[in-house]
PDB file of N, CA and C in Angstrom:
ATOM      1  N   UNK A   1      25.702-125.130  75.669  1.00  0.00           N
ATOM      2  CA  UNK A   1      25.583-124.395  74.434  1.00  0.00           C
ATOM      3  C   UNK A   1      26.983-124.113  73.916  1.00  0.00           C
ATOM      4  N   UNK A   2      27.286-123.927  72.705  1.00  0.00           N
ATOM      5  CA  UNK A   2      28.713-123.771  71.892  1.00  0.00           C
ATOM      6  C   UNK A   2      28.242-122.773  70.812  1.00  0.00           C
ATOM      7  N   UNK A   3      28.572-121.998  71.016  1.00  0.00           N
ATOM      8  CA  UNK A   3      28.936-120.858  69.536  1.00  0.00           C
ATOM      9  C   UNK A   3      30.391-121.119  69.138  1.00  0.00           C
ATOM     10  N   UNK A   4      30.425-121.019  67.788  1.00  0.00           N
ATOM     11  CA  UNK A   4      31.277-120.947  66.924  1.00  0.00           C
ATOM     12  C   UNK A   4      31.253-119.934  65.405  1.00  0.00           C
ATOM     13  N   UNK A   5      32.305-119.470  65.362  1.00  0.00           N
ATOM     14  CA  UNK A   5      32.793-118.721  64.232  1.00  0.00           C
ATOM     15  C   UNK A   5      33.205-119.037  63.168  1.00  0.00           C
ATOM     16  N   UNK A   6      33.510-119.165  62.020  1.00  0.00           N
ATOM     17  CA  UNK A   6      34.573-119.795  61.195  1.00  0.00           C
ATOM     18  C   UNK A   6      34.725-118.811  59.649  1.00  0.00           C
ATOM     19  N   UNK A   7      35.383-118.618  59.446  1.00  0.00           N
ATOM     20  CA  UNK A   7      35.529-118.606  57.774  1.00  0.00           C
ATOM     21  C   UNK A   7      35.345-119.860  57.088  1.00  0.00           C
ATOM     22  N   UNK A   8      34.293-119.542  55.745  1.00  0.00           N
ATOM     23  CA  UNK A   8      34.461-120.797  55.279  1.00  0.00           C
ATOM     24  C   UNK A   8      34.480-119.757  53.723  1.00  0.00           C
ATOM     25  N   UNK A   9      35.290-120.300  52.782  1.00  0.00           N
ATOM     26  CA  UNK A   9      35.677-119.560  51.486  1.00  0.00           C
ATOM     27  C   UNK A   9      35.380-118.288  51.835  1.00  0.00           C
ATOM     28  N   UNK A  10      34.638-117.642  51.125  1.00  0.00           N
ATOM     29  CA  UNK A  10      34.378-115.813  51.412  1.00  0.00           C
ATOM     30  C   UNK A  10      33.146-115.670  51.975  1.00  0.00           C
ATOM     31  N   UNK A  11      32.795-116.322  53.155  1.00  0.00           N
ATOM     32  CA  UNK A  11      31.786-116.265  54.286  1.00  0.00           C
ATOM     33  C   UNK A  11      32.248-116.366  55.115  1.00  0.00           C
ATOM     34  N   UNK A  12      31.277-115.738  56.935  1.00  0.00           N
ATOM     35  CA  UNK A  12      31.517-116.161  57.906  1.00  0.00           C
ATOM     36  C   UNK A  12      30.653-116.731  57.777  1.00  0.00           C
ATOM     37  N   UNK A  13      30.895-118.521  58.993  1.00  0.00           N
ATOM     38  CA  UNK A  13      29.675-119.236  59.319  1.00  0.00           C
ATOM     39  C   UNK A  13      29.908-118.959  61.073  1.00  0.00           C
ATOM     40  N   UNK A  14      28.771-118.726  61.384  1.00  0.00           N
ATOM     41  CA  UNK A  14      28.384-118.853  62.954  1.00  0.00           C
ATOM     42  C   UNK A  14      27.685-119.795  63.192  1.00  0.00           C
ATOM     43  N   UNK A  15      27.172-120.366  64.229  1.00  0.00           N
ATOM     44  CA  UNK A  15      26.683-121.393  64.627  1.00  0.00           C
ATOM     45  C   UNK A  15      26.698-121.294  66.089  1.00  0.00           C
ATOM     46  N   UNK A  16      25.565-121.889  66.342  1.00  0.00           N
ATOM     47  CA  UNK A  16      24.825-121.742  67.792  1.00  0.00           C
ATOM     48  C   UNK A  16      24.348-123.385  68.138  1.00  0.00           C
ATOM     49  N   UNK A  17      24.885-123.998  69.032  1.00  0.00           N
ATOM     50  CA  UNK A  17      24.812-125.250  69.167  1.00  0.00           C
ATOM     51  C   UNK A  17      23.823-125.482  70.712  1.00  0.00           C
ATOM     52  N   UNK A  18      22.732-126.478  70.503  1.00  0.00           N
ATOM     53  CA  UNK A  18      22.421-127.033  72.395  1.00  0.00           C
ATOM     54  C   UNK A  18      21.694-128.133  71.952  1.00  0.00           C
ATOM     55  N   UNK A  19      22.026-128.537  73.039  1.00  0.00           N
ATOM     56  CA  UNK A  19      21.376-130.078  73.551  1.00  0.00           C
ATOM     57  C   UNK A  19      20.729-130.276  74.582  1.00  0.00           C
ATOM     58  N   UNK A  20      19.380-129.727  73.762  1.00  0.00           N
ATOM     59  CA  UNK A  20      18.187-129.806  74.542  1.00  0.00           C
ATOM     60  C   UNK A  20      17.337-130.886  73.567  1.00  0.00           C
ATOM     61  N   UNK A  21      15.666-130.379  73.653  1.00  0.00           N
ATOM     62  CA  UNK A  21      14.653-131.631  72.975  1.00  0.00           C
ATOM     63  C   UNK A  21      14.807-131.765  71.478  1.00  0.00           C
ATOM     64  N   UNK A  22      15.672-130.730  70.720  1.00  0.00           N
ATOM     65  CA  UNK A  22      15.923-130.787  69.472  1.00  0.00           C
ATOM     66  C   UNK A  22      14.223-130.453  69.038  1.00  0.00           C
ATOM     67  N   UNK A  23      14.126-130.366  67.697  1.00  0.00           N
ATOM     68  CA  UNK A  23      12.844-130.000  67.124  1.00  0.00           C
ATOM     69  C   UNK A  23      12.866-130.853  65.826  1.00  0.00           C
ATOM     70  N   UNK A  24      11.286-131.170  65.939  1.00  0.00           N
ATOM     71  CA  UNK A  24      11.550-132.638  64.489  1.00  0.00           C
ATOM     72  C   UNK A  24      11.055-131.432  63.327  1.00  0.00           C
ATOM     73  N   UNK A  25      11.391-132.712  62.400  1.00  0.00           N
ATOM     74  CA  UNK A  25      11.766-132.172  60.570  1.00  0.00           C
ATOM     75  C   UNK A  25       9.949-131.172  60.372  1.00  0.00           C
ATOM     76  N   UNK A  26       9.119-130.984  60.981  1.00  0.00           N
ATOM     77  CA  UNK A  26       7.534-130.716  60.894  1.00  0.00           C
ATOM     78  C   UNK A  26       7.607-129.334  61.333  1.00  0.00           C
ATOM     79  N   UNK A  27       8.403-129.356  62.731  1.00  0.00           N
ATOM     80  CA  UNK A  27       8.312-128.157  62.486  1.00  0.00           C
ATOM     81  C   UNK A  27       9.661-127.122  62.622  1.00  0.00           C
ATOM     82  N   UNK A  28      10.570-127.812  62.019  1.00  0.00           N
ATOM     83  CA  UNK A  28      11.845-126.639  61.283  1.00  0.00           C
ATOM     84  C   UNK A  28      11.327-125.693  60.242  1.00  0.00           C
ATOM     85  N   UNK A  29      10.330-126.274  59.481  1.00  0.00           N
ATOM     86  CA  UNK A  29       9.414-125.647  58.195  1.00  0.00           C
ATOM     87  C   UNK A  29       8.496-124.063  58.830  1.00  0.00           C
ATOM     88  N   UNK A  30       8.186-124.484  60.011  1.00  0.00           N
ATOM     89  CA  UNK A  30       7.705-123.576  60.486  1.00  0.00           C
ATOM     90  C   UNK A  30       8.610-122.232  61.182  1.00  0.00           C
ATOM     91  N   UNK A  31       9.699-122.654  61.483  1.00  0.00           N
ATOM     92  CA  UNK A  31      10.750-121.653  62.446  1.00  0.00           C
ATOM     93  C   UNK A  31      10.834-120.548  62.012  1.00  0.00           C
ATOM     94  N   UNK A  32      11.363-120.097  60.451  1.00  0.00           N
ATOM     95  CA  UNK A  32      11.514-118.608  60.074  1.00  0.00           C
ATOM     96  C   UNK A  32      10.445-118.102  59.642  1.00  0.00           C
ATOM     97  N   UNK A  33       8.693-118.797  59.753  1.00  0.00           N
ATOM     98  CA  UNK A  33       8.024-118.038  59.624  1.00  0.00           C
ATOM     99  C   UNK A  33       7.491-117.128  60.487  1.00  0.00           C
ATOM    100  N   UNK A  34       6.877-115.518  60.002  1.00  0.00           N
ATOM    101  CA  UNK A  34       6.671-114.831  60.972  1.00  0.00           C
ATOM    102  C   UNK A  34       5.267-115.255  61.595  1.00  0.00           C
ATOM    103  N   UNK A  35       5.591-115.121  63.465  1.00  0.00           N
ATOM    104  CA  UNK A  35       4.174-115.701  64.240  1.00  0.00           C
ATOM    105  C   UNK A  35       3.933-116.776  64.258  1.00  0.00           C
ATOM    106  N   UNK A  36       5.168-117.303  64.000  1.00  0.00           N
ATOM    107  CA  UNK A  36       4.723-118.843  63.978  1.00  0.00           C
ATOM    108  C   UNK A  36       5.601-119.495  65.321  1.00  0.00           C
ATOM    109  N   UNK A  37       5.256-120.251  66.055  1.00  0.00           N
ATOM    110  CA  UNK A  37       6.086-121.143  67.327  1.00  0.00           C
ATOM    111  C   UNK A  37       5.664-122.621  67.748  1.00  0.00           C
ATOM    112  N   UNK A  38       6.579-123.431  67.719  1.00  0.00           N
ATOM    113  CA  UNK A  38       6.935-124.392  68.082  1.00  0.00           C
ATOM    114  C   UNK A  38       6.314-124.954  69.297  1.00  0.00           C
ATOM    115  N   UNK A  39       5.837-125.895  69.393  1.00  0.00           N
ATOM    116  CA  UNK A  39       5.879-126.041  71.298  1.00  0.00           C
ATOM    117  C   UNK A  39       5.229-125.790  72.434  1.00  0.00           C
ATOM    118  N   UNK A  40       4.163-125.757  71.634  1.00  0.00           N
ATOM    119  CA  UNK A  40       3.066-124.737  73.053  1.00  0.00           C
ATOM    120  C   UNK A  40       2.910-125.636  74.232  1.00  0.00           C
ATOM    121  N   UNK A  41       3.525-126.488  74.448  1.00  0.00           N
ATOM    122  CA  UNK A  41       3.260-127.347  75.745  1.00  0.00           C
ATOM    123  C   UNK A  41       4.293-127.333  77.354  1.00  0.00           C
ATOM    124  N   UNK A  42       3.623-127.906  77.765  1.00  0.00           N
ATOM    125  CA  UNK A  42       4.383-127.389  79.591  1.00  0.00           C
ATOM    126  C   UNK A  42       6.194-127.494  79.251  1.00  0.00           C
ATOM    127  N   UNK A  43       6.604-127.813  78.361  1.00  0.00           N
ATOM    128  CA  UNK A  43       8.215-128.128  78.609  1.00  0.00           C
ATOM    129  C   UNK A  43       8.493-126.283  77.960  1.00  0.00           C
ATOM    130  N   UNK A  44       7.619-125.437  78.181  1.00  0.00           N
ATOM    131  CA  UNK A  44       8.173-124.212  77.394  1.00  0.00           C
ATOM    132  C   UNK A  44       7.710-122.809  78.394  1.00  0.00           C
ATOM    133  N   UNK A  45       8.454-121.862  78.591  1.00  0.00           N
ATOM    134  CA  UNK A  45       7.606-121.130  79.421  1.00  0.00           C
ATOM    135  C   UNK A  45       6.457-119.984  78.397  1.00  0.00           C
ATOM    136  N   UNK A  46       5.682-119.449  78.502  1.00  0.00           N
ATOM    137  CA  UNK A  46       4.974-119.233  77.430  1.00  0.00           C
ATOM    138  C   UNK A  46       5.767-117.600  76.894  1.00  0.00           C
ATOM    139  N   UNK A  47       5.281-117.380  75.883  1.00  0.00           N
ATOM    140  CA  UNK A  47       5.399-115.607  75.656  1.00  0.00           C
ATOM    141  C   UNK A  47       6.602-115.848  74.305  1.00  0.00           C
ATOM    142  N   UNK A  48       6.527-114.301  74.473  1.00  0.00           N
ATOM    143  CA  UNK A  48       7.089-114.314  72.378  1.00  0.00           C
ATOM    144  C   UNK A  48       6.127-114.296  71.497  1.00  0.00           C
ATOM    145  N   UNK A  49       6.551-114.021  70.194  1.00  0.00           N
ATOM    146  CA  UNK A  49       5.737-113.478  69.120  1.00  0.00           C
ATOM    147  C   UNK A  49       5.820-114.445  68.446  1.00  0.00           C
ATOM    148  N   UNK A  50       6.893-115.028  67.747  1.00  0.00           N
ATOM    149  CA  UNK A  50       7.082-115.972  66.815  1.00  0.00           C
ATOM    150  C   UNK A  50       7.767-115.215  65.626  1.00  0.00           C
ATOM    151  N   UNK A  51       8.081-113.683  66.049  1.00  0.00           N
ATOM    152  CA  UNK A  51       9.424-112.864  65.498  1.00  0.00           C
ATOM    153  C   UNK A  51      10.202-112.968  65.737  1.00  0.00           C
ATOM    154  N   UNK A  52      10.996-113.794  66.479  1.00  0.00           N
ATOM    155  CA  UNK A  52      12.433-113.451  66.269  1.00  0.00           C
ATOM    156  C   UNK A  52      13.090-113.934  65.177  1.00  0.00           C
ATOM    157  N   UNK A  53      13.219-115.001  64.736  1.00  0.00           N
ATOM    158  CA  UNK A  53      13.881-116.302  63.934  1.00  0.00           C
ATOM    159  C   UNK A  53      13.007-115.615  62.426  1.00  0.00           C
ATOM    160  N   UNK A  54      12.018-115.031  62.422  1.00  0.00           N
ATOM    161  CA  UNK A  54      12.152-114.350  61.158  1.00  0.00           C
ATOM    162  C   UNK A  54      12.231-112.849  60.881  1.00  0.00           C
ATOM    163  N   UNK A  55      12.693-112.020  62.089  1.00  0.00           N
ATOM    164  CA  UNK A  55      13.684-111.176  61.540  1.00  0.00           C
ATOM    165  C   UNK A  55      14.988-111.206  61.152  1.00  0.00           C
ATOM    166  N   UNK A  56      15.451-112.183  62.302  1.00  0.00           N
ATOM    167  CA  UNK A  56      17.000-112.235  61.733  1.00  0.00           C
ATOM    168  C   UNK A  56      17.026-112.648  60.704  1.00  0.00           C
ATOM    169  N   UNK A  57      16.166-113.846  59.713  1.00  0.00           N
ATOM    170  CA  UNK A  57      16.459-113.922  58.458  1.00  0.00           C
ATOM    171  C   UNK A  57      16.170-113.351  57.475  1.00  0.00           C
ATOM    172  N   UNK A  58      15.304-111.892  57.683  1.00  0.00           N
ATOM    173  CA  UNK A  58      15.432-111.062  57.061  1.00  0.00           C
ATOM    174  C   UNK A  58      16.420-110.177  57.012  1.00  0.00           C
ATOM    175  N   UNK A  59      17.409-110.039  57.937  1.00  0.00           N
ATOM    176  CA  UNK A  59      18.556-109.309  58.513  1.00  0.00           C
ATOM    177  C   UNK A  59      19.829-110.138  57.510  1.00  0.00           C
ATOM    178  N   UNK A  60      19.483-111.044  58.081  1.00  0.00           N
ATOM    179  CA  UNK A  60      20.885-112.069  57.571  1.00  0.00           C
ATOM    180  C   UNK A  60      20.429-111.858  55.376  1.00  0.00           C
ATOM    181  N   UNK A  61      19.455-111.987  55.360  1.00  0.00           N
ATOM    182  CA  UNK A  61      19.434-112.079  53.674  1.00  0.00           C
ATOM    183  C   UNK A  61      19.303-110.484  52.755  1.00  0.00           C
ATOM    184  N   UNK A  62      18.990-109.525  54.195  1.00  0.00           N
ATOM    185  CA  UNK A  62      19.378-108.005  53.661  1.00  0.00           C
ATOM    186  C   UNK A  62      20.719-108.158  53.118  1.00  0.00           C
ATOM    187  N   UNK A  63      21.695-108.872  53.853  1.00  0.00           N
ATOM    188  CA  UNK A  63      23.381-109.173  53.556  1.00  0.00           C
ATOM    189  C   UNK A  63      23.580-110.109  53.161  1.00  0.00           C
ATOM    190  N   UNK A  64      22.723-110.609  51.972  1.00  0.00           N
ATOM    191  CA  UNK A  64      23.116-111.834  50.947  1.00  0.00           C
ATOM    192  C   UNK A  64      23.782-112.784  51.650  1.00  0.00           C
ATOM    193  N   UNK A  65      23.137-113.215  52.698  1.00  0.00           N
ATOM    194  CA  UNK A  65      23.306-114.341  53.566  1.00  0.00           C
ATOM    195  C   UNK A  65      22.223-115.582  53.593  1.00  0.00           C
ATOM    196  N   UNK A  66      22.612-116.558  54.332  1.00  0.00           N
ATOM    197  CA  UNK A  66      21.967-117.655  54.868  1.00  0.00           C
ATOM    198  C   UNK A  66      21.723-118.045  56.266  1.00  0.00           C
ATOM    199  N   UNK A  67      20.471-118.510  56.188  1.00  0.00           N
ATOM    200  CA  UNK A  67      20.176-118.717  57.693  1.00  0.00           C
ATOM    201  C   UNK A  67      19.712-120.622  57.729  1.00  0.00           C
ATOM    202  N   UNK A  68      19.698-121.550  58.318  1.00  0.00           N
ATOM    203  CA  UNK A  68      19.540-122.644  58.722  1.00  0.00           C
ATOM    204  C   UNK A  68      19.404-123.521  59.395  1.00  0.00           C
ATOM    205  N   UNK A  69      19.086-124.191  60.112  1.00  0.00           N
ATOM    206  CA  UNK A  69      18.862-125.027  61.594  1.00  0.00           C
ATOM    207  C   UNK A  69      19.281-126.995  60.982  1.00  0.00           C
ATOM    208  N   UNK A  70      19.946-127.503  62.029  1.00  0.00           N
ATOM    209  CA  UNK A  70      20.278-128.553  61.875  1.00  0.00           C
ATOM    210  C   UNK A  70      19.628-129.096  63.189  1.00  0.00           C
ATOM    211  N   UNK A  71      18.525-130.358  63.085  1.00  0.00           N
ATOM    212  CA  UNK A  71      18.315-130.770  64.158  1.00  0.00           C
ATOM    213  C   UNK A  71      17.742-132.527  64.448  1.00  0.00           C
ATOM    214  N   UNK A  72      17.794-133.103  65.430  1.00  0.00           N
ATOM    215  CA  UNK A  72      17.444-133.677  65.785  1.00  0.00           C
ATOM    216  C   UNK A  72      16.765-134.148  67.500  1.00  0.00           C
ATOM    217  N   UNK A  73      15.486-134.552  67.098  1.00  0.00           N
ATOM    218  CA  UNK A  73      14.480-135.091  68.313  1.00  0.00           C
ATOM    219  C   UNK A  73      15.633-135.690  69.362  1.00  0.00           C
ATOM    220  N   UNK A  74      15.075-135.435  70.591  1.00  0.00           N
ATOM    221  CA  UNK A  74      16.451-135.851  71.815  1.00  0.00           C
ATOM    222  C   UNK A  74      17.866-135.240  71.251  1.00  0.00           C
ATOM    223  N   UNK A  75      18.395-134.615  70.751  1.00  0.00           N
ATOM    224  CA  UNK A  75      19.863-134.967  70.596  1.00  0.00           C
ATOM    225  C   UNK A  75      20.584-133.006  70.652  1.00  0.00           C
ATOM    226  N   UNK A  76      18.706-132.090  70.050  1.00  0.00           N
ATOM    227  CA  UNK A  76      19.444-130.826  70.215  1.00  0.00           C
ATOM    228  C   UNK A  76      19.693-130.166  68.788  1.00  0.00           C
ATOM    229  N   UNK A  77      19.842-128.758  68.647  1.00  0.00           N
ATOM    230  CA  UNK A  77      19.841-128.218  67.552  1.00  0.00           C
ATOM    231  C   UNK A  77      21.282-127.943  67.482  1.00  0.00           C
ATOM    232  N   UNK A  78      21.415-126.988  66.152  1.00  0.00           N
ATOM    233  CA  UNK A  78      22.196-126.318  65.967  1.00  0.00           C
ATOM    234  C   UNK A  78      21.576-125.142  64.793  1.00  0.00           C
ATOM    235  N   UNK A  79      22.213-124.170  65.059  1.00  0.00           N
ATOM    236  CA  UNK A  79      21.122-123.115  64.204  1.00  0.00           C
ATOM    237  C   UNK A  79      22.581-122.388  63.594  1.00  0.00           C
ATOM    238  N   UNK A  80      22.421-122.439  62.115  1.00  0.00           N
ATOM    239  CA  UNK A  80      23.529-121.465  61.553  1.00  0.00           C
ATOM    240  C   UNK A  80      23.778-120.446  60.863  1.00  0.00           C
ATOM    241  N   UNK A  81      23.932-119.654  60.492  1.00  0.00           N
ATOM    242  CA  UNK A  81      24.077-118.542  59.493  1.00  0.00           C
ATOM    243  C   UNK A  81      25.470-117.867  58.813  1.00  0.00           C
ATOM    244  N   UNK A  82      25.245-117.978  57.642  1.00  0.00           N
ATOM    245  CA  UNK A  82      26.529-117.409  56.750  1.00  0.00           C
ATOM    246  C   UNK A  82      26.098-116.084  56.169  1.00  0.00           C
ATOM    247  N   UNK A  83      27.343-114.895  55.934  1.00  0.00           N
ATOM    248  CA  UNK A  83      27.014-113.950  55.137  1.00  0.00           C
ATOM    249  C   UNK A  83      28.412-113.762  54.644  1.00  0.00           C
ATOM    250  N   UNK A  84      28.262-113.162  53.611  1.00  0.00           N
ATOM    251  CA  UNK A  84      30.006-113.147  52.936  1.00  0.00           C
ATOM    252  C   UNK A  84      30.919-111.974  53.682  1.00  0.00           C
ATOM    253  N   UNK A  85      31.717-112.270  53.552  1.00  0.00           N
ATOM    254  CA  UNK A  85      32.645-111.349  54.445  1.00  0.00           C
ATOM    255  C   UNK A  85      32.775-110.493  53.335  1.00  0.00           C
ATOM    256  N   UNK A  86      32.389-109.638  52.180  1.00  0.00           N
ATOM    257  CA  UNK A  86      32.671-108.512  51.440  1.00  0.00           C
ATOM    258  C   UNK A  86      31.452-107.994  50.987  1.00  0.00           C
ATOM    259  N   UNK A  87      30.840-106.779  51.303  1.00  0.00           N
ATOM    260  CA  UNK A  87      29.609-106.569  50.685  1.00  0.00           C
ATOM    261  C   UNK A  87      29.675-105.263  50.012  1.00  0.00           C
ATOM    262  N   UNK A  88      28.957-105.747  48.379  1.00  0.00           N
ATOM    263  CA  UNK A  88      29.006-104.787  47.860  1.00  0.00           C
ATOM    264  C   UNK A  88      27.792-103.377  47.934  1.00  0.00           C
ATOM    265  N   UNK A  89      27.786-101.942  48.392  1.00  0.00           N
ATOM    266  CA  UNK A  89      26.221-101.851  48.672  1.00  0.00           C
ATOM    267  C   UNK A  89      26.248-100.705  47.412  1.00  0.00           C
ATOM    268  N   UNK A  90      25.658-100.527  47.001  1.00  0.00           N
ATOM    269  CA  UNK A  90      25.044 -99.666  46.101  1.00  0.00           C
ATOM    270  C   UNK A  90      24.744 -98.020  46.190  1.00  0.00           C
ATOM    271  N   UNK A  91      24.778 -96.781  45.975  1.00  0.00           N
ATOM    272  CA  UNK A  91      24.445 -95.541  46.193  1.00  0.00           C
ATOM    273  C   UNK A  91      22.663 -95.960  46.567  1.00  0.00           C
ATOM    274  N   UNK A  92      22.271 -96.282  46.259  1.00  0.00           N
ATOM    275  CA  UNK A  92      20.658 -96.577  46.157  1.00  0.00           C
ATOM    276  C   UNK A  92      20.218 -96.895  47.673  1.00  0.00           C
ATOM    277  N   UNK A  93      21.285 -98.287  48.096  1.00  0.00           N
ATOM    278  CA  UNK A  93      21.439 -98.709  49.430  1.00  0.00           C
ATOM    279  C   UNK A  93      21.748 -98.253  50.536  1.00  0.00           C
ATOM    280  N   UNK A  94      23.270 -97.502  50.117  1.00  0.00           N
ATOM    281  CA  UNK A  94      23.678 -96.722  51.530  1.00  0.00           C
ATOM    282  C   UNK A  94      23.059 -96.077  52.553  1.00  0.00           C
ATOM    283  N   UNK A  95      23.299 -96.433  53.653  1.00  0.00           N
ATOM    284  CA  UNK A  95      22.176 -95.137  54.333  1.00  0.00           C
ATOM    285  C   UNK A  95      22.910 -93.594  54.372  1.00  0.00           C
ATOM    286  N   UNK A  96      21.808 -92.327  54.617  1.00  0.00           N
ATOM    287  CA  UNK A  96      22.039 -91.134  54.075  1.00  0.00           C
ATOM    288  C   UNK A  96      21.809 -90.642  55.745  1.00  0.00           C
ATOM    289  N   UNK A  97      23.542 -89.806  55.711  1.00  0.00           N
ATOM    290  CA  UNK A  97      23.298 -89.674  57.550  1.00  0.00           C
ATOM    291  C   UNK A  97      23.657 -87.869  56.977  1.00  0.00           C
ATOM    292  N   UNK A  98      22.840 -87.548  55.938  1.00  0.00           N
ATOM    293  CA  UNK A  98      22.553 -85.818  55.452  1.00  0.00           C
ATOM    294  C   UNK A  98      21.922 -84.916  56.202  1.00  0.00           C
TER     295      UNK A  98
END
């Protein structure tokens, strides 16, 4: 596995890299939905909701971000996310620690 960091213009990009069975183009469509999972067969141990991968992209787009997966069958994913490194939040937004 490889994580990586980067600035790219006025974002960070992270990235989460492995080379495992990769996941085909059928069901990437499915990944950030909530309750939804991939794989129900013996190469997986069972359990999970099918929340995780769509909270964080509710997390990541609370902060006018992006979330994404790059993959290929045999070869392994890579899963990425950008959010801008300056955020503007609003009186409306802030949280109230009153």
């Amino acid at each position: 596995m490889v994580v990586q960091i980067e600035r790219v213009g006025e974002n960070v990009l992270f990235s989460v890299t492995d080379y495992g069975i990769g996941i085909s183009k059928d069901d990437i469509e499915k990944l950030f939905k909530p309750f939804s999972q991939i794989d129900p067969s013996f190469r997986r141990e069972p359990g999970g909701t099918g929340l995780g991968l769509a909270i964080a992209k509710g997390l990541i787009q609370a902060h006018k971000g992006k979330i994404w997966v790059e993959s290929e069958l045999g070869k392994g994913s890579t899963f990425f996310f950008s959010i801008p490194i300056e955020q503007e939040i609003t009186e409306k937004e802030a949280p109230y620690f009153g």
